[in-house]
N, C-alpha and C. Protein backbone atom coordinates (compact mmCIF):
# COMPACT_ATOMS: atom_id res chain seq x y z
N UNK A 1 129.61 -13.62 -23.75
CA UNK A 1 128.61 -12.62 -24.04
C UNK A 1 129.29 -11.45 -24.73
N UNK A 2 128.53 -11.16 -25.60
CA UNK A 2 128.98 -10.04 -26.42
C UNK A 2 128.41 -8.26 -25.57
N UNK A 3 129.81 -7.73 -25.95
CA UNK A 3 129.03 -6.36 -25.16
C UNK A 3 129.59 -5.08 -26.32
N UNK A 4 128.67 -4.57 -26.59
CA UNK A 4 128.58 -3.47 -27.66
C UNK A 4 128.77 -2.66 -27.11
N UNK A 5 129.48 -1.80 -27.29
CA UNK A 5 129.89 -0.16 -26.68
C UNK A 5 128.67 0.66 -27.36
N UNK A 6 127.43 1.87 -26.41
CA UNK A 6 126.71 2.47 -27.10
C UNK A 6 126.77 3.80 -26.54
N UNK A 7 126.51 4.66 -27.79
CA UNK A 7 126.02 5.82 -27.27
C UNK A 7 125.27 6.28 -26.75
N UNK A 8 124.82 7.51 -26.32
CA UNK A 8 124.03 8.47 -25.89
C UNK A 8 123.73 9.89 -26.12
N UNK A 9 122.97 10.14 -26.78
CA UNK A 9 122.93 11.68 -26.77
C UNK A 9 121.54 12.26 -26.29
N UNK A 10 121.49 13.65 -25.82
CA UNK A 10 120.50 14.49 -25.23
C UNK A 10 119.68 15.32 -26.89
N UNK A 11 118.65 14.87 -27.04
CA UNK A 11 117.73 15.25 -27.56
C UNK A 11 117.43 16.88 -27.09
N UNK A 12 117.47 17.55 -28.35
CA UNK A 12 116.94 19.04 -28.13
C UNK A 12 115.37 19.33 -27.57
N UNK A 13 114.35 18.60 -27.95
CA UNK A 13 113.12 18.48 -27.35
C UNK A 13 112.94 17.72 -26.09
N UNK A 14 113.99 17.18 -25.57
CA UNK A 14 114.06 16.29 -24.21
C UNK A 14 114.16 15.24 -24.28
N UNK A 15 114.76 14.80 -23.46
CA UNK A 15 115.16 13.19 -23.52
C UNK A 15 116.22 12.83 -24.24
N UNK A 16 116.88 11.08 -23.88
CA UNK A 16 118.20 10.76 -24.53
C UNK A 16 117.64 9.57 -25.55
N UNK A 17 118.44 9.51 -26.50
CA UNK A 17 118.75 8.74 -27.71
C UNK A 17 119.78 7.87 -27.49
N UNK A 18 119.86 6.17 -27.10
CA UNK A 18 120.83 5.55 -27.44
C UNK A 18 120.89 4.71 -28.57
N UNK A 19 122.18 4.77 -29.50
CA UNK A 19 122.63 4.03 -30.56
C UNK A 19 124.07 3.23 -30.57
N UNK A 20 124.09 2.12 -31.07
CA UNK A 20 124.95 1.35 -31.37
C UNK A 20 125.83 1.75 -32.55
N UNK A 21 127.53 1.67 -32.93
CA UNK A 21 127.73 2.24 -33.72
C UNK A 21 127.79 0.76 -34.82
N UNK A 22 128.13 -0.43 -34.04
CA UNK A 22 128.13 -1.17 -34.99
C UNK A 22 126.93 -1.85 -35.11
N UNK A 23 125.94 -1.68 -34.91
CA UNK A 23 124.50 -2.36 -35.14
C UNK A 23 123.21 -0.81 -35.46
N UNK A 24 123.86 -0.31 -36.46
CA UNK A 24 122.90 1.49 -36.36
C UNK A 24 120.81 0.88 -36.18
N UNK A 25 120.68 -0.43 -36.75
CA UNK A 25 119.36 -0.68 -36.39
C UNK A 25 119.05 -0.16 -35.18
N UNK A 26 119.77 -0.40 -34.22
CA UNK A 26 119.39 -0.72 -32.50
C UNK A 26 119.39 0.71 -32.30
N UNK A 27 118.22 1.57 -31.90
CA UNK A 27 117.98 2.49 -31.44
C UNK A 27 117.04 2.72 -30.75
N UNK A 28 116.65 3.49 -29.48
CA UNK A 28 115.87 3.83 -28.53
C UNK A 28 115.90 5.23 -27.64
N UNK A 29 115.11 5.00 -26.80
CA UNK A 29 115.07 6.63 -26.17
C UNK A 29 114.59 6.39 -24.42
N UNK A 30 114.70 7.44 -23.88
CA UNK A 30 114.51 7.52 -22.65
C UNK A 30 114.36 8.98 -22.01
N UNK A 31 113.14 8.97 -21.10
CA UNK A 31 113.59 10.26 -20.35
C UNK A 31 114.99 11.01 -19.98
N UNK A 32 115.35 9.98 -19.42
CA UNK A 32 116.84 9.82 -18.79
C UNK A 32 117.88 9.48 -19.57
N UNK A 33 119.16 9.64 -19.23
CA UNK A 33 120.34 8.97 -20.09
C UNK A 33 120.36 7.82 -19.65
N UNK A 34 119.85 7.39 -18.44
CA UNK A 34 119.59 6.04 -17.64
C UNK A 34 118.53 4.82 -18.23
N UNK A 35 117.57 5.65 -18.25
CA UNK A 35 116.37 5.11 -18.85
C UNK A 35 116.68 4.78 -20.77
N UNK A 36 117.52 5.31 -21.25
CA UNK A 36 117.60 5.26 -22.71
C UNK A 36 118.75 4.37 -22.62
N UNK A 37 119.77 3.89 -22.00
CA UNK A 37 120.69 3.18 -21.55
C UNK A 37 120.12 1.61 -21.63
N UNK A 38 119.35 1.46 -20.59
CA UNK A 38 118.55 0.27 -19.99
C UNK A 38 117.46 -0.01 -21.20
N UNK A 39 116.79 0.84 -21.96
CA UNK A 39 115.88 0.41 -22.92
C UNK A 39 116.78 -0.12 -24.14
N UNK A 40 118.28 0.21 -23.96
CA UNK A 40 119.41 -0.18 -25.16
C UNK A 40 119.45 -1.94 -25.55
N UNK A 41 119.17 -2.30 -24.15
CA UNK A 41 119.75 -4.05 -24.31
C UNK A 41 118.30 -4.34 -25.05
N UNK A 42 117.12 -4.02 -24.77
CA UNK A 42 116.26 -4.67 -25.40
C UNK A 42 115.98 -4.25 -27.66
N UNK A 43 116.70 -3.14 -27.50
CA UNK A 43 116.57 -2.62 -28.79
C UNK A 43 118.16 -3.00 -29.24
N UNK A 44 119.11 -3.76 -28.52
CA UNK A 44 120.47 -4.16 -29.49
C UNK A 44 119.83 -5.60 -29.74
N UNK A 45 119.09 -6.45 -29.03
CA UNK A 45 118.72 -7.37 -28.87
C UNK A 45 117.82 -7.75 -29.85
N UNK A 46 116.88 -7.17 -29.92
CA UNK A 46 115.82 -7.34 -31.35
C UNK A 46 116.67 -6.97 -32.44
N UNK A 47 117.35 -5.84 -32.99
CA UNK A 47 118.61 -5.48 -34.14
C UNK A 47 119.36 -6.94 -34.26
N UNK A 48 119.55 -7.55 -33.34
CA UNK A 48 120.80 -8.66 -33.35
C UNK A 48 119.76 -9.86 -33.96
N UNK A 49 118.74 -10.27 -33.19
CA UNK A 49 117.75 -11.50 -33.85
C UNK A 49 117.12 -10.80 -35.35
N UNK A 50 117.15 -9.88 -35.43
CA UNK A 50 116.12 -9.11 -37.13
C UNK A 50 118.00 -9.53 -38.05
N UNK A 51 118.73 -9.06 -37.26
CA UNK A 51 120.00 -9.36 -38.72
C UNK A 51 120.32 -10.70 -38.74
N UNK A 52 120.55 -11.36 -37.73
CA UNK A 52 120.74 -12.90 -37.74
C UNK A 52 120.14 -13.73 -38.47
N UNK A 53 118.85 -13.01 -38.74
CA UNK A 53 117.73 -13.83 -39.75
C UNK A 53 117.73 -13.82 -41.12
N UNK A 54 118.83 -12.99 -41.31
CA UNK A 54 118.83 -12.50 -42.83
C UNK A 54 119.86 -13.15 -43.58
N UNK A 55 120.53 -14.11 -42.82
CA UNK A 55 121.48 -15.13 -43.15
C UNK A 55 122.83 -14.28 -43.82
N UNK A 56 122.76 -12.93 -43.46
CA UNK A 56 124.05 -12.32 -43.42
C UNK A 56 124.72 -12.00 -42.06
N UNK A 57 126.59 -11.81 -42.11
CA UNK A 57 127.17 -11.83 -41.18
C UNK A 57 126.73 -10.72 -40.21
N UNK A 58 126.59 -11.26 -38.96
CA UNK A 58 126.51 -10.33 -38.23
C UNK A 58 127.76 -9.30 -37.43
N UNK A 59 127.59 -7.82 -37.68
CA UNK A 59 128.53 -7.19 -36.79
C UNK A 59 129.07 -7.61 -35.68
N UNK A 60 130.57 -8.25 -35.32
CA UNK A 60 130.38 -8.10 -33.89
C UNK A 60 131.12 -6.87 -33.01
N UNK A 61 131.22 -6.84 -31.89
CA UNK A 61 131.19 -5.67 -31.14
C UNK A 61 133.23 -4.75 -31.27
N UNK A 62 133.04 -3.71 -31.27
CA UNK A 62 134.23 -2.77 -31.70
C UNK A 62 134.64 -2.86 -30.08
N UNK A 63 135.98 -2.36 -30.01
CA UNK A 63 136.46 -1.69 -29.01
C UNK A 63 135.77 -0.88 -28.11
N UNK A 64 135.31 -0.82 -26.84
CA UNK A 64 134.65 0.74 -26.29
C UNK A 64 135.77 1.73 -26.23
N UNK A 65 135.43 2.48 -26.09
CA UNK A 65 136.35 3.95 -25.81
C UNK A 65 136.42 3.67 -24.07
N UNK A 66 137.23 4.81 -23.57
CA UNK A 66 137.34 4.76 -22.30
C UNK A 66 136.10 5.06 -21.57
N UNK A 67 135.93 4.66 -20.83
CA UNK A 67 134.32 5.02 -19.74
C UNK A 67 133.43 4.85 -21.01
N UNK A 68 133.12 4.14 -21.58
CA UNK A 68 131.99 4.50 -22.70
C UNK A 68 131.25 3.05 -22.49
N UNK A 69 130.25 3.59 -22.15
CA UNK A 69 128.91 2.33 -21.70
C UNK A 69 128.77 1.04 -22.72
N UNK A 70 128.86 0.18 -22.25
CA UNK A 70 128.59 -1.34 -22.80
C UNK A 70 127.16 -1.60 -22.39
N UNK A 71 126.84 -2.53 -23.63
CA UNK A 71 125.71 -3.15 -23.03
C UNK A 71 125.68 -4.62 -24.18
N UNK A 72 125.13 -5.41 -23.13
CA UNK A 72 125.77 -7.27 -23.39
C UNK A 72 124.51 -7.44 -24.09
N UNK A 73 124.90 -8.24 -24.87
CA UNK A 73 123.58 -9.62 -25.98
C UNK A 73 123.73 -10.73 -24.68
N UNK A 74 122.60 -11.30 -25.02
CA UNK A 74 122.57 -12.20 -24.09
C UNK A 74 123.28 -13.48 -24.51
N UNK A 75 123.65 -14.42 -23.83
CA UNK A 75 124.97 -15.63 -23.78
C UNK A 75 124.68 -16.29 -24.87
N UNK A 76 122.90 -16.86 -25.44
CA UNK A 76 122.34 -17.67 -26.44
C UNK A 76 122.46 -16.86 -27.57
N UNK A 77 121.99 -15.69 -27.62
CA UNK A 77 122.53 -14.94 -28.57
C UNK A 77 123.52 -14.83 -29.39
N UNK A 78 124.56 -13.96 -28.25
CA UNK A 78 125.58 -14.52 -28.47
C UNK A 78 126.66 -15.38 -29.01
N UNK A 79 126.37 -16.91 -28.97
CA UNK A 79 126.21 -17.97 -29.07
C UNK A 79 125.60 -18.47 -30.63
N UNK A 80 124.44 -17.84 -30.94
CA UNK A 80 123.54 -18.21 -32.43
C UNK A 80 125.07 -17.38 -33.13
N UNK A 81 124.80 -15.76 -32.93
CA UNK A 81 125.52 -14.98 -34.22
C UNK A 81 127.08 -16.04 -34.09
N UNK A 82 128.01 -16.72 -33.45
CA UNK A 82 129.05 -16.88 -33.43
C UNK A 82 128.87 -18.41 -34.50
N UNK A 83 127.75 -18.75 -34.16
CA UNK A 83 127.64 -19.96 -34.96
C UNK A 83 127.39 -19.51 -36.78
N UNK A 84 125.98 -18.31 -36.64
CA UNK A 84 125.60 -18.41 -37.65
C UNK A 84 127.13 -17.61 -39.02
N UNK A 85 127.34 -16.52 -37.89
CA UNK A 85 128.95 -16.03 -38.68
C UNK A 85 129.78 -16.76 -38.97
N UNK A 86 130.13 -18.09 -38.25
CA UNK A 86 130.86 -18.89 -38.99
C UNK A 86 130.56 -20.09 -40.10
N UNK A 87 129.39 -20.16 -40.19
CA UNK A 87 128.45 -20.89 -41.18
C UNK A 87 128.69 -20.39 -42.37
N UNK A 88 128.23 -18.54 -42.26
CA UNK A 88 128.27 -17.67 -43.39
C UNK A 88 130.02 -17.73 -43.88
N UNK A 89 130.56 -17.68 -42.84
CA UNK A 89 132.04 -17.38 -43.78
C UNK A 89 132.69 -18.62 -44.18
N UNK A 90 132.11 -19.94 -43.69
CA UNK A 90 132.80 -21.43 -44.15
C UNK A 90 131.04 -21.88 -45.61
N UNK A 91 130.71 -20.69 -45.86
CA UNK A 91 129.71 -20.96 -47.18
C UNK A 91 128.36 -22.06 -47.14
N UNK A 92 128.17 -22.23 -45.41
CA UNK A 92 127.67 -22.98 -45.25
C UNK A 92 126.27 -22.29 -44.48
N UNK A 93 126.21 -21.29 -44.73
CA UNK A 93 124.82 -20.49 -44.30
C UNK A 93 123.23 -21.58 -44.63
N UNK A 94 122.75 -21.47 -43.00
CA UNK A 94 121.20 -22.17 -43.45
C UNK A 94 120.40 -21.76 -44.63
N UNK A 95 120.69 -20.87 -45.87
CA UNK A 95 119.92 -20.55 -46.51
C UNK A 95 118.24 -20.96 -46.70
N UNK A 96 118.34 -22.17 -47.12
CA UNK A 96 117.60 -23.31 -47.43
C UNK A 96 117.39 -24.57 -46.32
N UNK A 97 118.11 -24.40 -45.30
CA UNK A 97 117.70 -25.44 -44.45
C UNK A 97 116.37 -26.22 -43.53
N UNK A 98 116.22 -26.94 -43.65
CA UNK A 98 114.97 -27.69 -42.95
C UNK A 98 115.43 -28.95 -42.12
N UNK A 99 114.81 -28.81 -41.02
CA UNK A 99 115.01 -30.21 -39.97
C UNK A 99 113.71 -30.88 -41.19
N UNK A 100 113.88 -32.19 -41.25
CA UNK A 100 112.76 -33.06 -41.56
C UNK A 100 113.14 -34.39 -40.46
């Protein structure tokens, strides 16, 4: 499972903002730094299936910093981008593909 190191920041009108640095799609919010945390996996998660589809490589996850919050793609996930990234870089991307 892949785990993305994300941010957090406190919104001047209230509430937190979390972002991914290597997936900037994936963004969300929360009352809480808790609540914007926990709404993170479902908004890295949709970012990860919307780029995967585009039959370009997908980011995978940087280093975290020390204490700096992770949050995991799920195992199948996971799993697709490792396939579909190596498809794309051996030139063999589904572009055009069809089961018949």
């Amino acid at each position: 499972m892949f785990l993305y190191p994300s941010y957090s920041k406190a919104r001047p009108e209230g509430g937190f903002v979390a972002t991914f640095k290597d997936i900037p799609e994936a963004i969300t919010q929360g009352e809480t730094e808790a609540e914007a945390l926990a709404a993170a996996r479902d908004a890295l998660e949709t970012a990860l299936d919307s780029t995967s589809k585009t039959n370009r490589a997908v980011p995978l996850p940087s280093k975290p910093k020390a204490r700096q919050p992770v949050v995991g793609a799920s195992a199948s996930l996971s799993a697709k981008i490792l396939l579909l990234n190596e498809m794309i870089t051996n030139t063999s991307a589904p572009r055009n593909w069809r089961a018949d």
